[in-house]
PDB file of N, CA and C in Angstrom:
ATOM      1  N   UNK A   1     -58.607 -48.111 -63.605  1.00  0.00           N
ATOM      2  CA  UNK A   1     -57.990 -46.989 -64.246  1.00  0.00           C
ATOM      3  C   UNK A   1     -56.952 -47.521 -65.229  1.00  0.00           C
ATOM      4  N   UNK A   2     -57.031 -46.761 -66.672  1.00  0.00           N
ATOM      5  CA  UNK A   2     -56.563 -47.699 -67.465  1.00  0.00           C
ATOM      6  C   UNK A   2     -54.679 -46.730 -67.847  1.00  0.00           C
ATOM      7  N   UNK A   3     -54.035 -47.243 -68.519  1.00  0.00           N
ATOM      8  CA  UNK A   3     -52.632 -46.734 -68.648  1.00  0.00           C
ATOM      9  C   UNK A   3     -53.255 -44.929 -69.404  1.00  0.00           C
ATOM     10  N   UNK A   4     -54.174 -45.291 -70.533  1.00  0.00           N
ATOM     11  CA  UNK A   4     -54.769 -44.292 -70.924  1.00  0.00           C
ATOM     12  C   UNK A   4     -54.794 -42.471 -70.028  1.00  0.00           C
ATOM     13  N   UNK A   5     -55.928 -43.386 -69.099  1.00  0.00           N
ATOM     14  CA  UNK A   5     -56.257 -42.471 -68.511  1.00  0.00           C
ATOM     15  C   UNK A   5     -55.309 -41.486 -67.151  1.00  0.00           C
ATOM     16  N   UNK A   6     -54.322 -42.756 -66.791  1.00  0.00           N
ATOM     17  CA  UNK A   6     -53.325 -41.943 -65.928  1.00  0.00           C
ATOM     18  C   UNK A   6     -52.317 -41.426 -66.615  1.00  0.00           C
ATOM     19  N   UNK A   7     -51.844 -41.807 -68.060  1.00  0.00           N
ATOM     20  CA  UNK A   7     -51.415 -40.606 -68.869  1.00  0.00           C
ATOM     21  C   UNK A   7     -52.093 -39.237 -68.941  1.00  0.00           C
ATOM     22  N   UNK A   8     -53.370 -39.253 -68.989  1.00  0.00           N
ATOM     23  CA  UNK A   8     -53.885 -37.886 -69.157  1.00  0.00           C
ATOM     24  C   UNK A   8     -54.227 -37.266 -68.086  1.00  0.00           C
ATOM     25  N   UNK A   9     -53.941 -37.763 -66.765  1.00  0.00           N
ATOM     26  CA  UNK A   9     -53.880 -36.733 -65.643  1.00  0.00           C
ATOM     27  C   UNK A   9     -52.388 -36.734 -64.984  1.00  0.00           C
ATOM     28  N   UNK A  10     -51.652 -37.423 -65.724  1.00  0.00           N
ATOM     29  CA  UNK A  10     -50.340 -36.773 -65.814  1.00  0.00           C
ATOM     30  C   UNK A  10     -49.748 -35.503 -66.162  1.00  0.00           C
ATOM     31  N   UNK A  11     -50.165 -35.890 -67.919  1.00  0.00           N
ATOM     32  CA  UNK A  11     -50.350 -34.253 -68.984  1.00  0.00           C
ATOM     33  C   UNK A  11     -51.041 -33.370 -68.251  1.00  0.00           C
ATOM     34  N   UNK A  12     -52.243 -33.366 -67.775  1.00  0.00           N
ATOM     35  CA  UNK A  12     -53.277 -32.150 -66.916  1.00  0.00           C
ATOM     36  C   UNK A  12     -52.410 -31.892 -65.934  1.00  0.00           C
ATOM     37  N   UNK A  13     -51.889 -32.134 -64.742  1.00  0.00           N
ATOM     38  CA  UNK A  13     -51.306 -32.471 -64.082  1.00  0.00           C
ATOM     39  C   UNK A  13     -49.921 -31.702 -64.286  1.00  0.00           C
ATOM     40  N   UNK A  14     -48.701 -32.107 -65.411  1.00  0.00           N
ATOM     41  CA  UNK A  14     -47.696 -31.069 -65.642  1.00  0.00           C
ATOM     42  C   UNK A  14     -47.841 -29.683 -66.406  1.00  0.00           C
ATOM     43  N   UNK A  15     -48.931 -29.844 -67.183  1.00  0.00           N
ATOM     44  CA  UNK A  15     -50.093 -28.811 -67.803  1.00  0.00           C
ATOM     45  C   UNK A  15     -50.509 -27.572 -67.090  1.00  0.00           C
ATOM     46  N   UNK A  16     -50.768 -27.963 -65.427  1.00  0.00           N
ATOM     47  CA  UNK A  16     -50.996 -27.190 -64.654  1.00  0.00           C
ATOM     48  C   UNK A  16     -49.773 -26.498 -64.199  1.00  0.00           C
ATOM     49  N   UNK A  17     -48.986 -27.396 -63.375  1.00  0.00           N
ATOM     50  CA  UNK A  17     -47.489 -26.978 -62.743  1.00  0.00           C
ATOM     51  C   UNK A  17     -47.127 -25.833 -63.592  1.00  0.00           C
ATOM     52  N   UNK A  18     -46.503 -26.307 -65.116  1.00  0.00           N
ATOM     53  CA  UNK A  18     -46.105 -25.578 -66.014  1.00  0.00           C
ATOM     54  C   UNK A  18     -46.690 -23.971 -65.738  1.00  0.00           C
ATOM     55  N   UNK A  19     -48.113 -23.905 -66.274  1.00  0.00           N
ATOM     56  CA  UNK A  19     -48.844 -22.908 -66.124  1.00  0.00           C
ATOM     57  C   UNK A  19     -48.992 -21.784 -64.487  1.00  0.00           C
ATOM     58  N   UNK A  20     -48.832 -22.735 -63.897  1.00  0.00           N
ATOM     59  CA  UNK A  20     -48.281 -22.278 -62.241  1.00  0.00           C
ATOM     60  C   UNK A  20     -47.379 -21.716 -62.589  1.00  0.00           C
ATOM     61  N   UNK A  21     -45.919 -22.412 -63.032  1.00  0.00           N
ATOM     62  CA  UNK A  21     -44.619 -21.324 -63.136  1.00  0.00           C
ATOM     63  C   UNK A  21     -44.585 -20.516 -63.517  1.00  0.00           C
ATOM     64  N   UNK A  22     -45.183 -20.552 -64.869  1.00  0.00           N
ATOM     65  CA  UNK A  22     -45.102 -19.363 -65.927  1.00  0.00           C
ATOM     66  C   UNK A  22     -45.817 -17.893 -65.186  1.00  0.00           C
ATOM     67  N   UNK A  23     -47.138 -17.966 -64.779  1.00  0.00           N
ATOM     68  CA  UNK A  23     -47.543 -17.294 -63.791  1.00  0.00           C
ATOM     69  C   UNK A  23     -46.608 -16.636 -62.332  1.00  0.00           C
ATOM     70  N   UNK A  24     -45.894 -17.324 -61.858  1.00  0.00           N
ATOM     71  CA  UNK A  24     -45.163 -16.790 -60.604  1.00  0.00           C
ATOM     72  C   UNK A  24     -43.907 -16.467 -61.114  1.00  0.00           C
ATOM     73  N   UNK A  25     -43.165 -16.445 -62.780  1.00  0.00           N
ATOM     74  CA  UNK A  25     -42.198 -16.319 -63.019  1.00  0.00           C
ATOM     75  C   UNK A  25     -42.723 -14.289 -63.908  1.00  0.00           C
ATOM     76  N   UNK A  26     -43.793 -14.233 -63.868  1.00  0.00           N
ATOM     77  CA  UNK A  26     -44.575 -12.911 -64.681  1.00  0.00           C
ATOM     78  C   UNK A  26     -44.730 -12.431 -63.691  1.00  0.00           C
ATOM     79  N   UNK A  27     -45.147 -12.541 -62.412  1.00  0.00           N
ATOM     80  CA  UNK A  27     -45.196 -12.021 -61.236  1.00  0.00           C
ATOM     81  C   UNK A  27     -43.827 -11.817 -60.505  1.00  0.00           C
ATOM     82  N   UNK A  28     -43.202 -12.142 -60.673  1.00  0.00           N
ATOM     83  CA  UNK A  28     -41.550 -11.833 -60.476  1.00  0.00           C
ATOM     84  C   UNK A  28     -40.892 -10.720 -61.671  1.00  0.00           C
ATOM     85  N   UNK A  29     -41.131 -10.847 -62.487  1.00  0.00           N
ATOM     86  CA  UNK A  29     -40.839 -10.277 -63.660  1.00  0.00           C
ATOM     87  C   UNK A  29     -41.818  -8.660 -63.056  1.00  0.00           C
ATOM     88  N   UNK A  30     -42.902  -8.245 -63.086  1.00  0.00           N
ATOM     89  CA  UNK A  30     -43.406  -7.380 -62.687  1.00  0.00           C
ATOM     90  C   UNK A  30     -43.384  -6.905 -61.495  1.00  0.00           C
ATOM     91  N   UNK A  31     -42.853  -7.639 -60.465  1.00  0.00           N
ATOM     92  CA  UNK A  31     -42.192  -6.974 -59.425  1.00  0.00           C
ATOM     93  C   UNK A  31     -40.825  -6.470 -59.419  1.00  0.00           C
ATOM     94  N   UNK A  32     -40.091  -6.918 -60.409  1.00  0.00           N
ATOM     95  CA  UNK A  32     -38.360  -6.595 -60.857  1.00  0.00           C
ATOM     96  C   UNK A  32     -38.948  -5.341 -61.557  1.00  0.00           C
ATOM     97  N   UNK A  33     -39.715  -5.075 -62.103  1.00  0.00           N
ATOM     98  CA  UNK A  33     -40.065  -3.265 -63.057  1.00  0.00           C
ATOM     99  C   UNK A  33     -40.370  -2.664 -62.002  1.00  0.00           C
ATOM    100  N   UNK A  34     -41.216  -3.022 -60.933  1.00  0.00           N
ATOM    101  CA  UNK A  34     -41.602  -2.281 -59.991  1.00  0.00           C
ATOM    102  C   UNK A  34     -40.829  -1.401 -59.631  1.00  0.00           C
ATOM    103  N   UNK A  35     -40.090  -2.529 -58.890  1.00  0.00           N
ATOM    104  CA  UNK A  35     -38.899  -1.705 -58.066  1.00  0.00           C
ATOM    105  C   UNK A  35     -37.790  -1.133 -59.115  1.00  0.00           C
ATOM    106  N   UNK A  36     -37.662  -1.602 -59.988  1.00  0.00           N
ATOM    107  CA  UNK A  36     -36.102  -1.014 -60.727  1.00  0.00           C
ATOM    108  C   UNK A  36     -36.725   0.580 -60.978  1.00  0.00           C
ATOM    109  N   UNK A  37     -38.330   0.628 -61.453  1.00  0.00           N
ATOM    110  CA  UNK A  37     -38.763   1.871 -61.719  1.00  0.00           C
ATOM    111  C   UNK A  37     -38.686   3.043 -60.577  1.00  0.00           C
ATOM    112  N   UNK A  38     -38.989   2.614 -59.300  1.00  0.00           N
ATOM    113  CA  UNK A  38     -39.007   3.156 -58.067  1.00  0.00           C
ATOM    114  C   UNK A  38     -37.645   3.368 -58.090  1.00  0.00           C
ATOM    115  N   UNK A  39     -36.702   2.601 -58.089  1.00  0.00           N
ATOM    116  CA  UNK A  39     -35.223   3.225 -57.909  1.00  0.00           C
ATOM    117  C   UNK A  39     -35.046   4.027 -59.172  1.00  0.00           C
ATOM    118  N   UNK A  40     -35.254   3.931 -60.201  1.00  0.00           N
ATOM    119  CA  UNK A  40     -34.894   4.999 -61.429  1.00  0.00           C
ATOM    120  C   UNK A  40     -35.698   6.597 -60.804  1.00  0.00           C
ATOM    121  N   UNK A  41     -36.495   6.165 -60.280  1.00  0.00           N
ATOM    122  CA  UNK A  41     -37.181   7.545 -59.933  1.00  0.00           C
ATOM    123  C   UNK A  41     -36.478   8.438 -58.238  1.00  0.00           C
ATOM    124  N   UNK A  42     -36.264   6.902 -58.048  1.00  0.00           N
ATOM    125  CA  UNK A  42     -35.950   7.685 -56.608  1.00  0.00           C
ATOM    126  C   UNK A  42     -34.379   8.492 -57.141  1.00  0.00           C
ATOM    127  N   UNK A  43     -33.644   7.937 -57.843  1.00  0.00           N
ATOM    128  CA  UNK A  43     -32.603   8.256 -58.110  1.00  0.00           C
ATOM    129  C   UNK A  43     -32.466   9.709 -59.147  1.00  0.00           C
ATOM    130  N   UNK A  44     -33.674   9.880 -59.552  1.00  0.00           N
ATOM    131  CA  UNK A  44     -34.106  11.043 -61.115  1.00  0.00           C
ATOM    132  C   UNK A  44     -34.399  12.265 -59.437  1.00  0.00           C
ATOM    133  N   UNK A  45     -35.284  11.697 -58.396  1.00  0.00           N
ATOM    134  CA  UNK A  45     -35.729  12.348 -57.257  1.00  0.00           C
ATOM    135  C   UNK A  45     -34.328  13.058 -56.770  1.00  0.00           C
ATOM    136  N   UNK A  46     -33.240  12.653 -56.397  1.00  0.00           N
ATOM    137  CA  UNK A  46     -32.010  12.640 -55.494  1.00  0.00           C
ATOM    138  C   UNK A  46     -30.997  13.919 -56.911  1.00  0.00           C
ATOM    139  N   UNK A  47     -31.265  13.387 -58.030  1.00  0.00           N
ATOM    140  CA  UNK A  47     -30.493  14.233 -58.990  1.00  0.00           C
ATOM    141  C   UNK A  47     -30.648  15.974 -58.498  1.00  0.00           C
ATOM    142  N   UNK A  48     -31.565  16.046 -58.562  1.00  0.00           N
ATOM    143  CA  UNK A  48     -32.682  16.925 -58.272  1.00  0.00           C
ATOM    144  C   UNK A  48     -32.636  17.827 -57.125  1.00  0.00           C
ATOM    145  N   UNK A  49     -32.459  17.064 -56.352  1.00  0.00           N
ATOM    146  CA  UNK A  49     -32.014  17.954 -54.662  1.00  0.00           C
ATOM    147  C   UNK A  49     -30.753  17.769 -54.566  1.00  0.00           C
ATOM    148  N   UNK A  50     -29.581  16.918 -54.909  1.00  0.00           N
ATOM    149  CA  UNK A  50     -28.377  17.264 -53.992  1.00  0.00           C
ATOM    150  C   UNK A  50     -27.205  17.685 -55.210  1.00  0.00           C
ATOM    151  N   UNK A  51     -26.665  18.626 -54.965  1.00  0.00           N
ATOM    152  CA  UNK A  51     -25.697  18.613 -56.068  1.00  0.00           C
ATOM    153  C   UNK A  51     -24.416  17.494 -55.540  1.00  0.00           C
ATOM    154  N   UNK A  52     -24.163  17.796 -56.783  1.00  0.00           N
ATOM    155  CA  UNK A  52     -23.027  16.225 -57.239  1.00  0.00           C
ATOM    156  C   UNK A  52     -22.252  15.965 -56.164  1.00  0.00           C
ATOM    157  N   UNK A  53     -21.564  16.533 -55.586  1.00  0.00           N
ATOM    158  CA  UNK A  53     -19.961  16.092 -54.381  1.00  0.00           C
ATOM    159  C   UNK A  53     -21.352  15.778 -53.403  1.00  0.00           C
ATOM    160  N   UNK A  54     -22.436  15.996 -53.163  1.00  0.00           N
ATOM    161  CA  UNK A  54     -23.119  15.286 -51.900  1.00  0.00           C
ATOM    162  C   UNK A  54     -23.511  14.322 -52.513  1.00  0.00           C
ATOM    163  N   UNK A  55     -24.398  14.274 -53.669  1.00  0.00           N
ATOM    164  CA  UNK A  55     -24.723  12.651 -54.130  1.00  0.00           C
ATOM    165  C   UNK A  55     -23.462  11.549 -54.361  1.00  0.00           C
ATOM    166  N   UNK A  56     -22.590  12.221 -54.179  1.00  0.00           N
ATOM    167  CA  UNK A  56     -20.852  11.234 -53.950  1.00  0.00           C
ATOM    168  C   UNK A  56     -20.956  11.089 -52.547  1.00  0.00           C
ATOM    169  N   UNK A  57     -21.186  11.813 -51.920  1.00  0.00           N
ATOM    170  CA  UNK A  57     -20.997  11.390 -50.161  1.00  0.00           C
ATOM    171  C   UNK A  57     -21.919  10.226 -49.572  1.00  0.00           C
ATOM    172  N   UNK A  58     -23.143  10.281 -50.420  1.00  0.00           N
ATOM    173  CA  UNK A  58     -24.556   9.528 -50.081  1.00  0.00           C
ATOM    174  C   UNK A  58     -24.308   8.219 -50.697  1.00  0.00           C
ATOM    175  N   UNK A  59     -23.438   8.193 -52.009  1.00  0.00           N
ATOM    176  CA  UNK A  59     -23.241   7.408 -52.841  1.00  0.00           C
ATOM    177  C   UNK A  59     -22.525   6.353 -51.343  1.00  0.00           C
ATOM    178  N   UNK A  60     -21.204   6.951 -50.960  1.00  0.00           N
ATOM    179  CA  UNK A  60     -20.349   6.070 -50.394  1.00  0.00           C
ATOM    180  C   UNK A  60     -20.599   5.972 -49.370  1.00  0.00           C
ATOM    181  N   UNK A  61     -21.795   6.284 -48.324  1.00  0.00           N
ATOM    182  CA  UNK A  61     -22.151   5.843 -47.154  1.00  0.00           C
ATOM    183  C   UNK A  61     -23.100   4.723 -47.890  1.00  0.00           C
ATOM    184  N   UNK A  62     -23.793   4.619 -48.883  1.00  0.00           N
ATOM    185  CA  UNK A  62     -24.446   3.471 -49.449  1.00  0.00           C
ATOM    186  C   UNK A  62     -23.722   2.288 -49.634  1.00  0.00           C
ATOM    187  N   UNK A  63     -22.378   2.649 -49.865  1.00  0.00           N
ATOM    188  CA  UNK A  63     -21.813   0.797 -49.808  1.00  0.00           C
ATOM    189  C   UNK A  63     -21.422   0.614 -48.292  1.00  0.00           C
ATOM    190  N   UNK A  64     -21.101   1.483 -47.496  1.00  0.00           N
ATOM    191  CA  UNK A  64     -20.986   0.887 -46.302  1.00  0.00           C
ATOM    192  C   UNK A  64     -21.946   0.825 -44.883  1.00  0.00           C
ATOM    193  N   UNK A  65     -23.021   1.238 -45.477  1.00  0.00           N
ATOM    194  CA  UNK A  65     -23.795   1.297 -45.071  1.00  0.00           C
ATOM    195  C   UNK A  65     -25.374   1.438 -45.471  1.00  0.00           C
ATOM    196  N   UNK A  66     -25.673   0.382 -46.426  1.00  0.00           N
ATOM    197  CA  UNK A  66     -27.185   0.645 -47.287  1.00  0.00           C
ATOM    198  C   UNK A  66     -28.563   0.919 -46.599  1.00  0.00           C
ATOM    199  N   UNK A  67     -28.224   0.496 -45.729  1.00  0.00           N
ATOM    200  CA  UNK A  67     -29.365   0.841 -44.996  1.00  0.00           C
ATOM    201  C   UNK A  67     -30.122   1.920 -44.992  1.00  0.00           C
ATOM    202  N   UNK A  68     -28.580   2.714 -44.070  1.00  0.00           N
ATOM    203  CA  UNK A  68     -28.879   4.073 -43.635  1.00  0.00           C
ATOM    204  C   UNK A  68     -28.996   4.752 -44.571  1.00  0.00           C
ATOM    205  N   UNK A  69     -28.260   4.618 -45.778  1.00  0.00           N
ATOM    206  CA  UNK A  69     -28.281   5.574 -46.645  1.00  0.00           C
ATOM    207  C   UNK A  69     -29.678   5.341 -47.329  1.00  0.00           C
ATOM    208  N   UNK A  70     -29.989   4.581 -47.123  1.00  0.00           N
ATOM    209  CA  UNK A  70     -31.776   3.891 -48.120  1.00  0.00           C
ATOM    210  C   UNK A  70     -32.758   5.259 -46.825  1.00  0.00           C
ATOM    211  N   UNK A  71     -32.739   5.135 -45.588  1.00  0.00           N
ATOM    212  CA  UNK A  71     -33.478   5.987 -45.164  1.00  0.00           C
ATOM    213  C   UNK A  71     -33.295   7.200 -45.255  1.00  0.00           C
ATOM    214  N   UNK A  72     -32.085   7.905 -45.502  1.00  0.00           N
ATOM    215  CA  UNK A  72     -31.664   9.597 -45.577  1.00  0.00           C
ATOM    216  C   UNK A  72     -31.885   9.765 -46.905  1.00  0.00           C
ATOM    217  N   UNK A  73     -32.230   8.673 -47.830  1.00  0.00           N
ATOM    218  CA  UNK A  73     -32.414   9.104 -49.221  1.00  0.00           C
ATOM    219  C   UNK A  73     -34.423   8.906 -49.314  1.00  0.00           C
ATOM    220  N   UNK A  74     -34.689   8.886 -49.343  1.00  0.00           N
ATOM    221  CA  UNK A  74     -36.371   8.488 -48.729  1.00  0.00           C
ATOM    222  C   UNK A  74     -36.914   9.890 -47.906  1.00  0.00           C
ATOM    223  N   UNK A  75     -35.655  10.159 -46.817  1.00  0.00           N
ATOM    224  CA  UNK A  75     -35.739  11.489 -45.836  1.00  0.00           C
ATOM    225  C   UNK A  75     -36.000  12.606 -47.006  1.00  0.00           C
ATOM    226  N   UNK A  76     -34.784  12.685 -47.553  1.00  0.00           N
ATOM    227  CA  UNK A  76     -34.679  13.882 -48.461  1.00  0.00           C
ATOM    228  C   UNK A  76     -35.736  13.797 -49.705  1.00  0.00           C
ATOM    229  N   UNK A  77     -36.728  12.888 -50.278  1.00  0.00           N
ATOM    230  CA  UNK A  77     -37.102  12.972 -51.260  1.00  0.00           C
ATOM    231  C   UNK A  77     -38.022  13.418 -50.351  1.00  0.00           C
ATOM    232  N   UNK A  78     -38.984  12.759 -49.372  1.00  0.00           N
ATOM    233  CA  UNK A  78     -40.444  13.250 -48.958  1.00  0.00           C
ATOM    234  C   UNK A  78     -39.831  15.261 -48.537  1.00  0.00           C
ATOM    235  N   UNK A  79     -38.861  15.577 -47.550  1.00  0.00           N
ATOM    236  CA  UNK A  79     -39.009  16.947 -47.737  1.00  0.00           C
ATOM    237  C   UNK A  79     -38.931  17.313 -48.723  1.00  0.00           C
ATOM    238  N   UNK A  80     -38.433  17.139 -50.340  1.00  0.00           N
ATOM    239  CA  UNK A  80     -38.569  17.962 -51.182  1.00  0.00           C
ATOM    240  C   UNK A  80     -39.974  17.966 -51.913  1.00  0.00           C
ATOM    241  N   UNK A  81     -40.482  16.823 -51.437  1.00  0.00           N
ATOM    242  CA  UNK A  81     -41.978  16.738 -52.007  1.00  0.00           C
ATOM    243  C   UNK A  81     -43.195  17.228 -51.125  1.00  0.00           C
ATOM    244  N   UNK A  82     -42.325  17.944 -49.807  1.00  0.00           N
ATOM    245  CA  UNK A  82     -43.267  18.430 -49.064  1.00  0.00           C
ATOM    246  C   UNK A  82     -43.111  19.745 -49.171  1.00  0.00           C
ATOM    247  N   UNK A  83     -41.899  19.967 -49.893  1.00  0.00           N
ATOM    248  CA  UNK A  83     -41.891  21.810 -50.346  1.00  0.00           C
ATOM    249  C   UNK A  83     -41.001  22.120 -49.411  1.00  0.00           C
ATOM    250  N   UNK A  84     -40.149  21.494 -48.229  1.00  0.00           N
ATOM    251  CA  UNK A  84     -39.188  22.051 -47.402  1.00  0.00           C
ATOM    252  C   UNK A  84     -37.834  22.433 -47.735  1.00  0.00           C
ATOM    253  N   UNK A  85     -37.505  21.435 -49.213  1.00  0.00           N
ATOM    254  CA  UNK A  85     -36.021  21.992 -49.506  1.00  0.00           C
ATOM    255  C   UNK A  85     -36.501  22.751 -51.317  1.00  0.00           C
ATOM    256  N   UNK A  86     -36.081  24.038 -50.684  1.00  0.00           N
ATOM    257  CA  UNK A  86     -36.439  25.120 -51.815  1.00  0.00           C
ATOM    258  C   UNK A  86     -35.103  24.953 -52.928  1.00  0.00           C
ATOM    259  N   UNK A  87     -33.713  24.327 -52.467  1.00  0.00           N
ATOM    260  CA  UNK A  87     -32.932  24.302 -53.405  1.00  0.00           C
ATOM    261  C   UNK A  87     -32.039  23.304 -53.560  1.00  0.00           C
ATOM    262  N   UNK A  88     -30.860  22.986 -53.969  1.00  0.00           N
ATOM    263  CA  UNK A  88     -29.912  21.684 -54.090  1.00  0.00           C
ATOM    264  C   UNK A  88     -29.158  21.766 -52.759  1.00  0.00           C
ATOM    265  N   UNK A  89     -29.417  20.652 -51.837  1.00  0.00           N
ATOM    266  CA  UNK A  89     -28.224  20.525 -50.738  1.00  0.00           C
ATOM    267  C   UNK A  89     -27.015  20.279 -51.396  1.00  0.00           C
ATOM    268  N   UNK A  90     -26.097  20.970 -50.577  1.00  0.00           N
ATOM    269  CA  UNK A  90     -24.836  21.421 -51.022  1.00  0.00           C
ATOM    270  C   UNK A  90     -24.043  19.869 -50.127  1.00  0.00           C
ATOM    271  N   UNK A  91     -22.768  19.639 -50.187  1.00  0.00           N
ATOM    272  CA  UNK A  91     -22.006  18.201 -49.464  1.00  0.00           C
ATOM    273  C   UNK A  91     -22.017  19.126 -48.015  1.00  0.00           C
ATOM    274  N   UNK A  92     -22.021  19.935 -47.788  1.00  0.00           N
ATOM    275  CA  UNK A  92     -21.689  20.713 -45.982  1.00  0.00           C
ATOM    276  C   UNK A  92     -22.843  20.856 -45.367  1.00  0.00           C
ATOM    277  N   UNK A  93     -24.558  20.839 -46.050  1.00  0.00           N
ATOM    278  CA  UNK A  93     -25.488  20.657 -45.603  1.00  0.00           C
ATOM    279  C   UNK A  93     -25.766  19.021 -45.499  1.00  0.00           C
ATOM    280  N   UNK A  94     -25.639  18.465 -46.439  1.00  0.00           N
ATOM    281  CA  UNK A  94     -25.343  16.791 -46.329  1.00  0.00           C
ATOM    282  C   UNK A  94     -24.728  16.692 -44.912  1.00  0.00           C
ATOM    283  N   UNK A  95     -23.966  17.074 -44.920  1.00  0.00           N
ATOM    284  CA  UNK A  95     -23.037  16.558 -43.697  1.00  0.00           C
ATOM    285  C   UNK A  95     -23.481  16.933 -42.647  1.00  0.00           C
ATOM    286  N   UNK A  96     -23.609  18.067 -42.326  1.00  0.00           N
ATOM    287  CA  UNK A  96     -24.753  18.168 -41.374  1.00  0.00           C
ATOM    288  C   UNK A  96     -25.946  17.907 -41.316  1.00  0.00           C
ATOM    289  N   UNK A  97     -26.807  17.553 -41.782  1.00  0.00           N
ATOM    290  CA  UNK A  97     -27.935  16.607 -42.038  1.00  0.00           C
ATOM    291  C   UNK A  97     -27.372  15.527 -41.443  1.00  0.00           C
ATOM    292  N   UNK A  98     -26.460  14.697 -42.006  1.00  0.00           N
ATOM    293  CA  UNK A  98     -26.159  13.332 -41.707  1.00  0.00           C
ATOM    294  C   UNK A  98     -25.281  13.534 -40.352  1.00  0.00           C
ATOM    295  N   UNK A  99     -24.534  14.228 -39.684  1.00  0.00           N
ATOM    296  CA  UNK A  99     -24.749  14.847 -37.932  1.00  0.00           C
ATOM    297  C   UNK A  99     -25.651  14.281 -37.236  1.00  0.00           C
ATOM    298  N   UNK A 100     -26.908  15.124 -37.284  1.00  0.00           N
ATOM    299  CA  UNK A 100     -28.237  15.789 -36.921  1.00  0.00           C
ATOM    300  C   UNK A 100     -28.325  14.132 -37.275  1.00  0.00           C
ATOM    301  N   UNK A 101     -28.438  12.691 -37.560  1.00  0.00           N
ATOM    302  CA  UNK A 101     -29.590  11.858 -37.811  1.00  0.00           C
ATOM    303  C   UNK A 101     -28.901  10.616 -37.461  1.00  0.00           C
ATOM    304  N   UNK A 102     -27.494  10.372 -37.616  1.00  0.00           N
ATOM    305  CA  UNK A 102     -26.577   9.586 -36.971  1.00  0.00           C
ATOM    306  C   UNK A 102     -26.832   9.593 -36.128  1.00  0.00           C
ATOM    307  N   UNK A 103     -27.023   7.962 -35.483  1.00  0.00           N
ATOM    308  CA  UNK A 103     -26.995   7.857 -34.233  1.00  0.00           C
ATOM    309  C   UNK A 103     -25.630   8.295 -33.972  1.00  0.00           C
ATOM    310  N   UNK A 104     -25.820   8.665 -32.412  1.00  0.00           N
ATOM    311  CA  UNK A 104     -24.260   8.744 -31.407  1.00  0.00           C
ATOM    312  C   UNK A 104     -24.430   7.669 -30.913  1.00  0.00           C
ATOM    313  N   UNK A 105     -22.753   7.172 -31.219  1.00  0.00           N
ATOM    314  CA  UNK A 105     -21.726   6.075 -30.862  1.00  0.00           C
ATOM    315  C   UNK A 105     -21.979   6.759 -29.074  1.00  0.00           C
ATOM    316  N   UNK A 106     -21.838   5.671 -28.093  1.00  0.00           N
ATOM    317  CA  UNK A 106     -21.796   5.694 -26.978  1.00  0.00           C
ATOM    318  C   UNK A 106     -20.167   5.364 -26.451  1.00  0.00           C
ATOM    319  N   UNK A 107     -19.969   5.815 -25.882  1.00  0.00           N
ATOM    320  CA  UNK A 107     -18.085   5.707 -25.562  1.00  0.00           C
ATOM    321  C   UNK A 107     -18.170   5.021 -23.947  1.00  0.00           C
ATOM    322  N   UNK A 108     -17.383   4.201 -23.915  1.00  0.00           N
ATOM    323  CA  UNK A 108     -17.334   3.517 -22.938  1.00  0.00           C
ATOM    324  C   UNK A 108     -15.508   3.079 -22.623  1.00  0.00           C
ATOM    325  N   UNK A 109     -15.460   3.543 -21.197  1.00  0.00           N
ATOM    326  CA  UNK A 109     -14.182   3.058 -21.034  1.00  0.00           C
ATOM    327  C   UNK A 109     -13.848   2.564 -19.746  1.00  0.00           C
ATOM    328  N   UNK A 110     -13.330   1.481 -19.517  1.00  0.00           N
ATOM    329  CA  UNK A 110     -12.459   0.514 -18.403  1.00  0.00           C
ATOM    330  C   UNK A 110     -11.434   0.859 -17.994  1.00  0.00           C
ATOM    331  N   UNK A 111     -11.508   0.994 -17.099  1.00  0.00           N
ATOM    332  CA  UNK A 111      -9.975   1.109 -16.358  1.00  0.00           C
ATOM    333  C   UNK A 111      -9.751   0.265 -15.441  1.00  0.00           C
ATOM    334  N   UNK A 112      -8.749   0.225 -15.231  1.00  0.00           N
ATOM    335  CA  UNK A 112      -8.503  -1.338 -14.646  1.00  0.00           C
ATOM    336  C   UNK A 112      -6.952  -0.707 -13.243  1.00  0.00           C
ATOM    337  N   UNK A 113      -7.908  -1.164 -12.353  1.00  0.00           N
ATOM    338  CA  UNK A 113      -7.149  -1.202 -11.049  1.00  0.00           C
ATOM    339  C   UNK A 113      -5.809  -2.104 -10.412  1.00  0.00           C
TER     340      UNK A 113
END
């Protein structure tokens, strides 16, 4: 094998890699639209059903809690797409909603003899 020829399955060789990246870096790239689109919608979805002082309440259980708030926001889009909420939840139906779906804290207490 001459210097020649292991130059050119070098080139083939980073030729490929290259072409690998570029590929899994377009596939990243089209999964970042995916989802940013899904959140633009889920969020166009949420405009839609809650008036404003509740999408502030949902807003700030989302930083301290993303989770939950990722599932009560998911909750509320499928009922409105199932035809169950006929109008804008108000922040006092929010709140009761979010009652009703919160887990209960369990209370526990020691006493000591």
């Amino acid at each position: 094998m001459g210097d020649d020829e292991l130059s050119d399955i070098r080139r083939k060789r980073m030729e490929q890699l290259q072409r690998q990246a570029a590929e899994q870096q377009a596939m990243q790239d089209d999964m970042e639209q995916q989802r940013k689109r899904a959140e633009s919608e889920l969020q166009l979805a949420l405009m839609q059903i809650l008036e404003p002082e509740a999408r502030e309440r949902l807003n700030t259980i989302k930083l301290t809690k993303p989770e939950f708030a990722r599932a009560i926001e998911q909750q509320l889009v499928q009922l409105a797409h199932s035809g169950r909420i006929r109008q804008k939840i108000t922040d006092e139906q929010l709140k009761a909603l979010l009652l009703q779906i919160a887990p209960q804290k369990k209370e526990f207490r020691i006493t000591r003899k």
